[in-house]
PDB file of N, CA and C in Angstrom:
ATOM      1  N   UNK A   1     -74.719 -19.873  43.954  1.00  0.00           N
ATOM      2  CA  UNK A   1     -76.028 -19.349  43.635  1.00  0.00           C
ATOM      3  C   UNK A   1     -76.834 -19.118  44.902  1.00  0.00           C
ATOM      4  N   UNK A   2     -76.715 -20.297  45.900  1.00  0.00           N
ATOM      5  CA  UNK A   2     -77.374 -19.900  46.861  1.00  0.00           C
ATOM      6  C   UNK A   2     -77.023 -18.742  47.773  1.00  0.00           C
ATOM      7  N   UNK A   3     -75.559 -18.314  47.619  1.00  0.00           N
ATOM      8  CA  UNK A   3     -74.826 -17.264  48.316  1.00  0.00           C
ATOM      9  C   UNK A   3     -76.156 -15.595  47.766  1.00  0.00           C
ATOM     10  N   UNK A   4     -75.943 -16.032  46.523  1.00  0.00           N
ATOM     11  CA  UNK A   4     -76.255 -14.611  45.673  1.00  0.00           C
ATOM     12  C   UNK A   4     -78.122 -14.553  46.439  1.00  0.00           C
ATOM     13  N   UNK A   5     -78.848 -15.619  45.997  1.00  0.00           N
ATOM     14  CA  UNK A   5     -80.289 -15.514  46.397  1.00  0.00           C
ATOM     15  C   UNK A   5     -80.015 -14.977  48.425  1.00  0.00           C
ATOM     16  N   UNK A   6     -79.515 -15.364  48.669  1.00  0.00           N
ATOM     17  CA  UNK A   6     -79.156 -14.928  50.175  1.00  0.00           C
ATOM     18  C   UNK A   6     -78.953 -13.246  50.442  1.00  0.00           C
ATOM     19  N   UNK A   7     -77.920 -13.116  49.327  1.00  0.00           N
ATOM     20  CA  UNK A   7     -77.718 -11.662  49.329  1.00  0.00           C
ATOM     21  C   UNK A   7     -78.336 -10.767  48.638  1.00  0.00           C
ATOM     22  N   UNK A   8     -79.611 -11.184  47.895  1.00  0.00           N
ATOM     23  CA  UNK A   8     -80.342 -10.337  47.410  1.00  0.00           C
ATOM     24  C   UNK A   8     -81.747 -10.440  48.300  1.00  0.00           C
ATOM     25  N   UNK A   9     -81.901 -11.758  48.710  1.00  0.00           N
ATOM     26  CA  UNK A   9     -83.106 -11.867  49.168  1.00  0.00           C
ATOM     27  C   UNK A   9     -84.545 -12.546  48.476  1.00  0.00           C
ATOM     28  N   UNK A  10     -84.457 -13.177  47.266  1.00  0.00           N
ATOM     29  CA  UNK A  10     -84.982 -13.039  46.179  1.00  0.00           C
ATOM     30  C   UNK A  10     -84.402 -14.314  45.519  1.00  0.00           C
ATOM     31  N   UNK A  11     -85.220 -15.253  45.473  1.00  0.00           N
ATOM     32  CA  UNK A  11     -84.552 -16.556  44.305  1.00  0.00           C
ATOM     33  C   UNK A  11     -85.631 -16.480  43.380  1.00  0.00           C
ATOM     34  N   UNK A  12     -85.200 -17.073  42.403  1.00  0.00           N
ATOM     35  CA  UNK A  12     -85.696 -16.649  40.708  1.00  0.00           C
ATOM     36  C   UNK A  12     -87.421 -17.232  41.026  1.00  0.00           C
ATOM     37  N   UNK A  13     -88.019 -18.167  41.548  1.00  0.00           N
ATOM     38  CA  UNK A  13     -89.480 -18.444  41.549  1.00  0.00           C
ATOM     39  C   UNK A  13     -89.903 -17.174  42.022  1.00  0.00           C
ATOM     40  N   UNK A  14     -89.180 -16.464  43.639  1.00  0.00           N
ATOM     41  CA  UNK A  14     -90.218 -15.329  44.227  1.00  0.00           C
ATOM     42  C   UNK A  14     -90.291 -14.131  43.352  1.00  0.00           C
ATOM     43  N   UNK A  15     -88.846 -13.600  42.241  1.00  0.00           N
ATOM     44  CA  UNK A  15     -89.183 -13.115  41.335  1.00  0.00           C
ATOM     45  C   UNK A  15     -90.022 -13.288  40.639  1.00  0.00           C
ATOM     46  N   UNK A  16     -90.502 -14.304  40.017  1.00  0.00           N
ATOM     47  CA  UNK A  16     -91.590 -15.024  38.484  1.00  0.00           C
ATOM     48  C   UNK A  16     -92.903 -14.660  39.532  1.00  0.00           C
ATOM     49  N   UNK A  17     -92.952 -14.869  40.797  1.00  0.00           N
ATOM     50  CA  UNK A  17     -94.494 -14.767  41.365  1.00  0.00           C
ATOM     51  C   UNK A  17     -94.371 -13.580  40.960  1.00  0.00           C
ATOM     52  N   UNK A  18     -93.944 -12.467  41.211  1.00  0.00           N
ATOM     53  CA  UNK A  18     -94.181 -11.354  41.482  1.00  0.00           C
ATOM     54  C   UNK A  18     -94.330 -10.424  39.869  1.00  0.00           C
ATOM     55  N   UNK A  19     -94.352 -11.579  39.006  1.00  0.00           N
ATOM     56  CA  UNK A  19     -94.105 -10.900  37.425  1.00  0.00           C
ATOM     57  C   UNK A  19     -92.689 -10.124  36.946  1.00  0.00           C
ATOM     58  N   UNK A  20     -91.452 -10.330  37.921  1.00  0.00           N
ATOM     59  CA  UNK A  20     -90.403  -9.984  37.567  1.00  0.00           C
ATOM     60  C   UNK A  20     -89.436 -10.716  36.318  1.00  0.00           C
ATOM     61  N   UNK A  21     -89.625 -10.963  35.476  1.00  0.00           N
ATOM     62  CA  UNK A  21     -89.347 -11.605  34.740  1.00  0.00           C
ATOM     63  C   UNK A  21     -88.105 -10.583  33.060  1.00  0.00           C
ATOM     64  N   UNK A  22     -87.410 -10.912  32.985  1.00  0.00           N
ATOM     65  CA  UNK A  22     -86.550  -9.990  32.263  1.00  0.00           C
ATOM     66  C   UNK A  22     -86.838  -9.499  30.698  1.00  0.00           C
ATOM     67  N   UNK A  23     -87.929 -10.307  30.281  1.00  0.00           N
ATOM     68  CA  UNK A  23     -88.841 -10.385  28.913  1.00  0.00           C
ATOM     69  C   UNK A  23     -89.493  -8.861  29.484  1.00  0.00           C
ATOM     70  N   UNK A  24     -89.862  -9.153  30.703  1.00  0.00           N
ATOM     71  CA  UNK A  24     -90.976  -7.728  30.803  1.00  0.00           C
ATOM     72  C   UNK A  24     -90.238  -6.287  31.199  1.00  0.00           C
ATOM     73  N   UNK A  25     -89.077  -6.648  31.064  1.00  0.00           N
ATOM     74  CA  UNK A  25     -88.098  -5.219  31.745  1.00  0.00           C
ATOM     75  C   UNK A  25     -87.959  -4.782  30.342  1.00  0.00           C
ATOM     76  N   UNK A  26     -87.517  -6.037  29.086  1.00  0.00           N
ATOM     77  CA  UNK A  26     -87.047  -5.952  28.308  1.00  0.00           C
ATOM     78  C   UNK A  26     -87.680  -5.225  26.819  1.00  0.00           C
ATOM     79  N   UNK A  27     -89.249  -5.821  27.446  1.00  0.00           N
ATOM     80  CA  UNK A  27     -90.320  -5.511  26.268  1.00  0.00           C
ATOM     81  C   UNK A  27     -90.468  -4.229  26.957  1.00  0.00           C
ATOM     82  N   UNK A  28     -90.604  -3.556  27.798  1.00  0.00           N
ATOM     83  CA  UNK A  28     -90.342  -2.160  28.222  1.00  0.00           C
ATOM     84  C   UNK A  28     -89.517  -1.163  27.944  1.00  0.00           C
ATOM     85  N   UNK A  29     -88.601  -1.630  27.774  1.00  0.00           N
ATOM     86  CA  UNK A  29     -87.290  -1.156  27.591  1.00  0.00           C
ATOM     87  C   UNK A  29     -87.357  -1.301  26.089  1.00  0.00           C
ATOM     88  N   UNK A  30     -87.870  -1.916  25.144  1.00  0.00           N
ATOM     89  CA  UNK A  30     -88.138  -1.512  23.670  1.00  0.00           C
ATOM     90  C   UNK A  30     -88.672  -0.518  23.500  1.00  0.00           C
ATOM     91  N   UNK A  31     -90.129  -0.287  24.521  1.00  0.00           N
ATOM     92  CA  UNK A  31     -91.074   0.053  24.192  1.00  0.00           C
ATOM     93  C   UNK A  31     -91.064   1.989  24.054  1.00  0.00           C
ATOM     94  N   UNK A  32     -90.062   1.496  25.472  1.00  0.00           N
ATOM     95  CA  UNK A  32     -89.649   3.538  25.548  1.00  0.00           C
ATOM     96  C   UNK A  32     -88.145   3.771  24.215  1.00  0.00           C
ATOM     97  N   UNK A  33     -87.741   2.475  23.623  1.00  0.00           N
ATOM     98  CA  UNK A  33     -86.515   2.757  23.047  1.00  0.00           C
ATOM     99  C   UNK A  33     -87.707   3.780  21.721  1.00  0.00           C
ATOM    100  N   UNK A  34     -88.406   2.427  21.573  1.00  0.00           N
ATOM    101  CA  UNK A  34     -89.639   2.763  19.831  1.00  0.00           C
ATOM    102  C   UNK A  34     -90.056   4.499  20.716  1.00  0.00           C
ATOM    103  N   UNK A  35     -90.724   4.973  21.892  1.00  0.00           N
ATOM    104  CA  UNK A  35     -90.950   6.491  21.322  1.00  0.00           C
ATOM    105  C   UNK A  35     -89.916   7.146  21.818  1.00  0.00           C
ATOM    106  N   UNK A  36     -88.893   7.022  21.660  1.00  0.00           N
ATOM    107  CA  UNK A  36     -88.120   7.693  22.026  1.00  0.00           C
ATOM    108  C   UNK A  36     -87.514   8.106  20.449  1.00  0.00           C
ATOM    109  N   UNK A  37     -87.602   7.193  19.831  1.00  0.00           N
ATOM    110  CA  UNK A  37     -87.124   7.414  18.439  1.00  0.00           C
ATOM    111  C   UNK A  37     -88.702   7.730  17.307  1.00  0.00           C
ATOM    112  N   UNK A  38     -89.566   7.505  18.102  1.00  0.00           N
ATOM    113  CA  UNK A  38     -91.069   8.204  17.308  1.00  0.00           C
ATOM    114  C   UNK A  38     -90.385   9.727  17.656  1.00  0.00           C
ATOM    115  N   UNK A  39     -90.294  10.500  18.920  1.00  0.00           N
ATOM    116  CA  UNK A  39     -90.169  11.233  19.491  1.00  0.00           C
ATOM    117  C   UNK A  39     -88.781  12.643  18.118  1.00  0.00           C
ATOM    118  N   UNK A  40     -87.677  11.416  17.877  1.00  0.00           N
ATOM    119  CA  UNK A  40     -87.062  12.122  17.462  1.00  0.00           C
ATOM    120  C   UNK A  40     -87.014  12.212  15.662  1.00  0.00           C
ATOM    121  N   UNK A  41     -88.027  11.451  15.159  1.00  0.00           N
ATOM    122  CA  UNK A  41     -88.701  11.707  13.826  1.00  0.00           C
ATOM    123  C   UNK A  41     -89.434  12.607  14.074  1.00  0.00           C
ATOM    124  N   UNK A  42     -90.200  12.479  14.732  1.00  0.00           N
ATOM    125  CA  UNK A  42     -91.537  13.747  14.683  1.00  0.00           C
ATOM    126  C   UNK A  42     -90.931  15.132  14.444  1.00  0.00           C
ATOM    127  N   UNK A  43     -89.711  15.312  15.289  1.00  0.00           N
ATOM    128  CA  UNK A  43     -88.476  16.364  15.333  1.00  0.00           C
ATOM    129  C   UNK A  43     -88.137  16.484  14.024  1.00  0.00           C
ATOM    130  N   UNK A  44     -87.419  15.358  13.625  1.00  0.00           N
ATOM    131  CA  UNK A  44     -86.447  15.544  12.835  1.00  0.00           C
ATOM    132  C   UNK A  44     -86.823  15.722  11.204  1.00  0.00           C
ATOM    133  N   UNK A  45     -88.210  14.857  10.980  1.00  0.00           N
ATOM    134  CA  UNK A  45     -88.775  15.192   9.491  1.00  0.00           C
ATOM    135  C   UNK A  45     -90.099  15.963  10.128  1.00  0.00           C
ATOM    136  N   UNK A  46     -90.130  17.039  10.486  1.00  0.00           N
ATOM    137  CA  UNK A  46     -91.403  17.627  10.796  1.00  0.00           C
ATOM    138  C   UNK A  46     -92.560  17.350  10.136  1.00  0.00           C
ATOM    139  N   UNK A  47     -93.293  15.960  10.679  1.00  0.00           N
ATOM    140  CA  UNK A  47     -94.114  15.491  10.661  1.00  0.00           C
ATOM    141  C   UNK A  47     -95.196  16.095  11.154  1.00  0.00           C
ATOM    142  N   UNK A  48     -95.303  16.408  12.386  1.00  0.00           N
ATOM    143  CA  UNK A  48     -96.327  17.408  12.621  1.00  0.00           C
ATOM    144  C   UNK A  48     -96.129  18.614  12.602  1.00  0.00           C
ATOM    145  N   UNK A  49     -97.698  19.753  12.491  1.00  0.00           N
ATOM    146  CA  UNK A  49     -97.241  21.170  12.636  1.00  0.00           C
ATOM    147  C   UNK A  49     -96.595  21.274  13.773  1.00  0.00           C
ATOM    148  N   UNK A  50     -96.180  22.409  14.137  1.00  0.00           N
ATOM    149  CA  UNK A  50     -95.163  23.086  15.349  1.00  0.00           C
ATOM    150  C   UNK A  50     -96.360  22.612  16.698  1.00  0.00           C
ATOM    151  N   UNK A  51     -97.631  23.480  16.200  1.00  0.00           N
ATOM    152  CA  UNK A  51     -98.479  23.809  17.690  1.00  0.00           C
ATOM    153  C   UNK A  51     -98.766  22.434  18.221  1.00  0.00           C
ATOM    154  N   UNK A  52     -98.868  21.009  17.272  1.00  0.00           N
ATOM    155  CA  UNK A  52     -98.809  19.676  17.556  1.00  0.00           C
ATOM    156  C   UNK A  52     -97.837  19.019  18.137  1.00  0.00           C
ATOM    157  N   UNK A  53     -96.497  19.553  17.909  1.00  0.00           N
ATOM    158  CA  UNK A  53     -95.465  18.844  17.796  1.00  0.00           C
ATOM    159  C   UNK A  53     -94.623  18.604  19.835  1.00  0.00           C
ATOM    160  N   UNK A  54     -94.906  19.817  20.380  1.00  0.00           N
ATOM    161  CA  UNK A  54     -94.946  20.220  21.571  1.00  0.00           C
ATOM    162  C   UNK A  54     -96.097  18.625  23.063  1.00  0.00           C
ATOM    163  N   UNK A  55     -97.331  19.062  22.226  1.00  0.00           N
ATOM    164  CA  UNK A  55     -98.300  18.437  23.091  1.00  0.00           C
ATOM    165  C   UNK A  55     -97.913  16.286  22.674  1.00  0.00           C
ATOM    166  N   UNK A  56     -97.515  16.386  21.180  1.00  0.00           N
ATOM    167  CA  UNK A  56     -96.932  14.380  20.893  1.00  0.00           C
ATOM    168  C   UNK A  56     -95.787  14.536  22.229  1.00  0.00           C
ATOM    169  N   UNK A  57     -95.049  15.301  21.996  1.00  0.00           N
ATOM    170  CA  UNK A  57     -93.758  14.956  22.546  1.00  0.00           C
ATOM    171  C   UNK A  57     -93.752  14.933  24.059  1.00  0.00           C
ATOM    172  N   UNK A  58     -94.394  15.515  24.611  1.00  0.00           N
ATOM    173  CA  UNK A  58     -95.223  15.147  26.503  1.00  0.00           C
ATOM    174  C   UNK A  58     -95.832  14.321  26.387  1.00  0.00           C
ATOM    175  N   UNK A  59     -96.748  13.962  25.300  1.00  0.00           N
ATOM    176  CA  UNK A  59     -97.518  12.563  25.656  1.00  0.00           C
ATOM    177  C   UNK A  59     -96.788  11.161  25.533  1.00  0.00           C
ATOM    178  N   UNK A  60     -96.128  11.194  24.875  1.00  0.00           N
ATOM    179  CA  UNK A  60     -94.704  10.055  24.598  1.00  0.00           C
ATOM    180  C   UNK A  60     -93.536  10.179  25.677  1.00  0.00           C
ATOM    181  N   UNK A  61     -93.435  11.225  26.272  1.00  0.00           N
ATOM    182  CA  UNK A  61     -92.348  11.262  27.526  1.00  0.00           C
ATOM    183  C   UNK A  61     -93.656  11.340  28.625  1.00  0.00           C
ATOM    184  N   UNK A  62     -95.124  11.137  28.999  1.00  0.00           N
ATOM    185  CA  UNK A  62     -95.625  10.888  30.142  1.00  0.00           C
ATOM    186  C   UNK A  62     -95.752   9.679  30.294  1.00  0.00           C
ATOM    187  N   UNK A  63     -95.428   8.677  29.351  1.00  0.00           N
ATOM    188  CA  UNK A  63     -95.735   7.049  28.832  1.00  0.00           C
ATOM    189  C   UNK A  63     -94.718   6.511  29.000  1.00  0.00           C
ATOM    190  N   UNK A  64     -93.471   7.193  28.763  1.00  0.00           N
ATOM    191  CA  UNK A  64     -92.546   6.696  29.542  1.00  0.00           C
ATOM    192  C   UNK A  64     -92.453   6.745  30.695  1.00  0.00           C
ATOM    193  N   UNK A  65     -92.709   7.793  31.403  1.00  0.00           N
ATOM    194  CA  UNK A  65     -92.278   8.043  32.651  1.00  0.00           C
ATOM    195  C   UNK A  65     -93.224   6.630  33.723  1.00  0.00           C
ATOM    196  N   UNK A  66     -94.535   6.848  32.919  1.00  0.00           N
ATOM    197  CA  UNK A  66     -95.665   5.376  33.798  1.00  0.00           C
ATOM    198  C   UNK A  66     -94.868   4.274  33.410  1.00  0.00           C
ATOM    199  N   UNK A  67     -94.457   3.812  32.118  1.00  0.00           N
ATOM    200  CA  UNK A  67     -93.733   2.744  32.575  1.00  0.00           C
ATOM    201  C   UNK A  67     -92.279   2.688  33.140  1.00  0.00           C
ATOM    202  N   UNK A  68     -91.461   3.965  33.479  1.00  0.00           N
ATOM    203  CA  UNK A  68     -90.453   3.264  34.472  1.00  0.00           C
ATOM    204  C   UNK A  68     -91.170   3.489  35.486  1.00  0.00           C
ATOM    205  N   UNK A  69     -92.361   3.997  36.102  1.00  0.00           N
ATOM    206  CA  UNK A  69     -92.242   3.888  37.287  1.00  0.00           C
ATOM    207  C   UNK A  69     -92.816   2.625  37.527  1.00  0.00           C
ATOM    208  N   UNK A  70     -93.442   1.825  36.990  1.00  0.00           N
ATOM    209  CA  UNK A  70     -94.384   1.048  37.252  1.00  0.00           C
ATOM    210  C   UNK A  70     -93.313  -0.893  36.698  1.00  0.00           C
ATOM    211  N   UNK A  71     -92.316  -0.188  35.805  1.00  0.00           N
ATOM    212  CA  UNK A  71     -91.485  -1.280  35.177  1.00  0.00           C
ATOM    213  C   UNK A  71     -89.972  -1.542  36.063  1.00  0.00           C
ATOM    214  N   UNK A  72     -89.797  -0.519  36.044  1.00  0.00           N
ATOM    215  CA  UNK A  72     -88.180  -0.321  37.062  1.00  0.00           C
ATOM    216  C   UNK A  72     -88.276   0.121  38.447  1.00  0.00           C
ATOM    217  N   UNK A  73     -89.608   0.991  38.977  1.00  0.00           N
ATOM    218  CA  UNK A  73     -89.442   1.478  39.972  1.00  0.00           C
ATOM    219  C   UNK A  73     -90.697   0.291  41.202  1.00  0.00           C
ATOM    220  N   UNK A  74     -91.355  -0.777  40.236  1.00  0.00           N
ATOM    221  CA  UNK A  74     -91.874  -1.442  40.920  1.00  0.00           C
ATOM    222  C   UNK A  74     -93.448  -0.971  41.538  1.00  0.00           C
ATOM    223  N   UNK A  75     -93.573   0.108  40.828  1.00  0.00           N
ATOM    224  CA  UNK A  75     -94.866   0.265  41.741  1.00  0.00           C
ATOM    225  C   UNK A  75     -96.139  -0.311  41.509  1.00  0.00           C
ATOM    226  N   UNK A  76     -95.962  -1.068  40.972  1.00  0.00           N
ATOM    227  CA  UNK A  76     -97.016  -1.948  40.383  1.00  0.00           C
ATOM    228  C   UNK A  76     -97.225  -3.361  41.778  1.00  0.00           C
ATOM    229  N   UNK A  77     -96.236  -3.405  42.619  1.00  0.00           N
ATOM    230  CA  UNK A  77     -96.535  -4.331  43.830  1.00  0.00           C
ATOM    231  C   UNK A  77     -97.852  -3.563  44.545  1.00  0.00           C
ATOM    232  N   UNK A  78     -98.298  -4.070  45.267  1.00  0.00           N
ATOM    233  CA  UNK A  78     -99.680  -3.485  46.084  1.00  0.00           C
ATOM    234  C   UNK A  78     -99.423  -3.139  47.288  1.00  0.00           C
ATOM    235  N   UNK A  79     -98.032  -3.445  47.778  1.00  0.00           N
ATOM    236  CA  UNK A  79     -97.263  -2.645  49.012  1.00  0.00           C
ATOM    237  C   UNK A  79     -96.838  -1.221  48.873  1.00  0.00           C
ATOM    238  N   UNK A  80     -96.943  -1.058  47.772  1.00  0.00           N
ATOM    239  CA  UNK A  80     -96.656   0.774  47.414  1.00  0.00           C
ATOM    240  C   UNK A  80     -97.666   0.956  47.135  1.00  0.00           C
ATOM    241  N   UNK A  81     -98.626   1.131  47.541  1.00  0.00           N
ATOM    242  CA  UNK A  81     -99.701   1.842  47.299  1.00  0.00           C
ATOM    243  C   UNK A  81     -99.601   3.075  47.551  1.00  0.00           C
ATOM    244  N   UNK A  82     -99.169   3.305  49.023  1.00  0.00           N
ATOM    245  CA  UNK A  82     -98.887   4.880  49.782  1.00  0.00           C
ATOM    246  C   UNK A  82     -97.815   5.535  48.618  1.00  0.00           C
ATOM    247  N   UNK A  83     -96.634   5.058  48.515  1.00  0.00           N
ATOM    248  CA  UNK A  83     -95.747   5.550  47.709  1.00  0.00           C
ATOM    249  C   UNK A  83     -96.341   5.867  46.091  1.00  0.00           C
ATOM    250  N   UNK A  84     -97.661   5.061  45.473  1.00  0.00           N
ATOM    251  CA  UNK A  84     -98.406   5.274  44.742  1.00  0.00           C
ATOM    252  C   UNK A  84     -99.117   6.678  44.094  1.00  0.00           C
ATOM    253  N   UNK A  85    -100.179   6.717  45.862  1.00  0.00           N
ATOM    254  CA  UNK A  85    -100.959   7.892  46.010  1.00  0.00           C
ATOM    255  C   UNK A  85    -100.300   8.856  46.018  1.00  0.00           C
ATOM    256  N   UNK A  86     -99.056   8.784  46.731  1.00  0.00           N
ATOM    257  CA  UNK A  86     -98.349  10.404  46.718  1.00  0.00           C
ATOM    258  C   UNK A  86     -97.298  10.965  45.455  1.00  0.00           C
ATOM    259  N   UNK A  87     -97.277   9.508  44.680  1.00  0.00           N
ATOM    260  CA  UNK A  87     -96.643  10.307  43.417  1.00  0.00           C
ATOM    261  C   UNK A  87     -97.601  11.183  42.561  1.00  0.00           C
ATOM    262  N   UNK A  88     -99.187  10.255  43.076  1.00  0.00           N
ATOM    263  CA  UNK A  88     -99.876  10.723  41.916  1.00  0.00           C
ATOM    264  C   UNK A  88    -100.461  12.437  42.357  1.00  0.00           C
ATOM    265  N   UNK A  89    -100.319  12.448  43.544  1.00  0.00           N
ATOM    266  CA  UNK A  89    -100.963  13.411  43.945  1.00  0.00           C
ATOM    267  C   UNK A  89    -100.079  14.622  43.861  1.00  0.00           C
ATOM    268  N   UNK A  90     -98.411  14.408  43.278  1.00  0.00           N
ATOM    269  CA  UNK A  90     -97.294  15.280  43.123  1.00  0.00           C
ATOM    270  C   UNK A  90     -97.730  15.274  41.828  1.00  0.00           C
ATOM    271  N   UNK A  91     -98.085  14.732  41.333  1.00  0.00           N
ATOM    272  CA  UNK A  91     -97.726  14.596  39.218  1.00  0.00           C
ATOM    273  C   UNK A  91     -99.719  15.488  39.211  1.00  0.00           C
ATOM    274  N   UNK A  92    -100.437  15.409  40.028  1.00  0.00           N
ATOM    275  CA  UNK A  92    -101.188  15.927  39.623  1.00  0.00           C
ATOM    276  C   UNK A  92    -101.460  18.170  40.543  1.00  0.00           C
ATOM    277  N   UNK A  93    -100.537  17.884  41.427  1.00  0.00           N
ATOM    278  CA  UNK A  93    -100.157  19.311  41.358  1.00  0.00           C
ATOM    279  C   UNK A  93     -99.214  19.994  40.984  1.00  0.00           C
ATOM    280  N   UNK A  94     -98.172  19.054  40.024  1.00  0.00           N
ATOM    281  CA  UNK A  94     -97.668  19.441  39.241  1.00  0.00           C
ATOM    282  C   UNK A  94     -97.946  19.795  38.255  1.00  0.00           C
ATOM    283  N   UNK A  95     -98.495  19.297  37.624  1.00  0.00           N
ATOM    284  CA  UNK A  95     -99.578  19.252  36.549  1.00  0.00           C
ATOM    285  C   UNK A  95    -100.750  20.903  36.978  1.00  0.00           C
ATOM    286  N   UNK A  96    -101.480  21.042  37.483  1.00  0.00           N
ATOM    287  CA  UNK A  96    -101.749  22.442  38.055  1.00  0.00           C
ATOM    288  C   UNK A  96    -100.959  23.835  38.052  1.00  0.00           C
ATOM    289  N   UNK A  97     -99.645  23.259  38.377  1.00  0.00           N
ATOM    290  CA  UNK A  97     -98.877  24.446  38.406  1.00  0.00           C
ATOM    291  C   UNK A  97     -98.540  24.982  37.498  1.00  0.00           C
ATOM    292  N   UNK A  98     -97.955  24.081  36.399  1.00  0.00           N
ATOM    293  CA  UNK A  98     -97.756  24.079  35.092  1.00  0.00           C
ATOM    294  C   UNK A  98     -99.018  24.405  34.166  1.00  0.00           C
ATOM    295  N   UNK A  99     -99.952  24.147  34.213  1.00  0.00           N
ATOM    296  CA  UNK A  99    -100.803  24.899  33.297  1.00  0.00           C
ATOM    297  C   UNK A  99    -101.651  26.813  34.143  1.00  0.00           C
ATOM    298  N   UNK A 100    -101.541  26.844  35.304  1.00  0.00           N
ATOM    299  CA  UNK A 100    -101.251  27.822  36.077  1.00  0.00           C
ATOM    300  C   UNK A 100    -100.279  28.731  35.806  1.00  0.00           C
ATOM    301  N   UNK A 101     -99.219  28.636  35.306  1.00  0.00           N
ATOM    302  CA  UNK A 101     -97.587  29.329  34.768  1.00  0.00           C
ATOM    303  C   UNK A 101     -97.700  29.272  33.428  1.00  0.00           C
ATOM    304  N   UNK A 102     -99.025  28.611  32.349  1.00  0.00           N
ATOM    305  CA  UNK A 102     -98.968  28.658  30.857  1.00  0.00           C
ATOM    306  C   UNK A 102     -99.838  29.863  30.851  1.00  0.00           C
ATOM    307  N   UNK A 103    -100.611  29.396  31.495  1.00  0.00           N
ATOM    308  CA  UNK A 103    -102.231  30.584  31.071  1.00  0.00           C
ATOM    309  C   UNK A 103    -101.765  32.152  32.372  1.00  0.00           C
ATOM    310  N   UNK A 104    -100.562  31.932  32.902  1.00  0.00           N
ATOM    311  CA  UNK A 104    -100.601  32.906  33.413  1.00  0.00           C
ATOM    312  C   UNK A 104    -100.741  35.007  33.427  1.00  0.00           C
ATOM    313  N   UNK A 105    -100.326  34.310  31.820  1.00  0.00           N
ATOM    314  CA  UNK A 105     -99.705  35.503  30.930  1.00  0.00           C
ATOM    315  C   UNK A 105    -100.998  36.051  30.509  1.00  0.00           C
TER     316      UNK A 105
END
């Protein structure tokens, strides 16, 4: 065991400080399983109209995407901050471009 904490760098307390804990990967990992399968009812018994059905299904895949980044990709430490600002500042001229290329027409 002590080999493994050596080779990761990381023994199970400096994980628990840091809120790494496998309940919280895990309750995450439900959480995108539940809309992922909201996602494919909404589809599958057309629950909502069409012009609705488009704008649920980005808002349930942008909720995922915050929690892997923030669940798996860690950015929730306060040492990524930089790595933080510049996702957000990609997801928000992305976001520009894309409604720029809707209303273009």
């Amino acid at each position: 065991m002590a080999q493994l904490e050596k080779a990761t760098g990381k023994s199970e307390m400096a994980r628990e400080a840091h809120g790494e804990t496998t309940g919280k990967y895990l309750l995450s990992f439900l959480w995108m399983l539940l809309m992922t399968v909201v996602s494919f009812v909404l589809v599958g018994m057309n629950l909502l109209p069409s012009h609705l059905l488009l704008p649920a299904i980005l808002f349930l895949a942008a909720i995922q995407v915050v929690l892997q980044l923030f669940t798996f990709m860690h950015l929730d430490f306060k040492w990524y901050l930089t790595a933080s600002i510049f996702m957000g500042g990609g997801c928000i001229v992305a976001a520009t471009a894309i409604v720029a290329m809707v209303f273009w027409v």
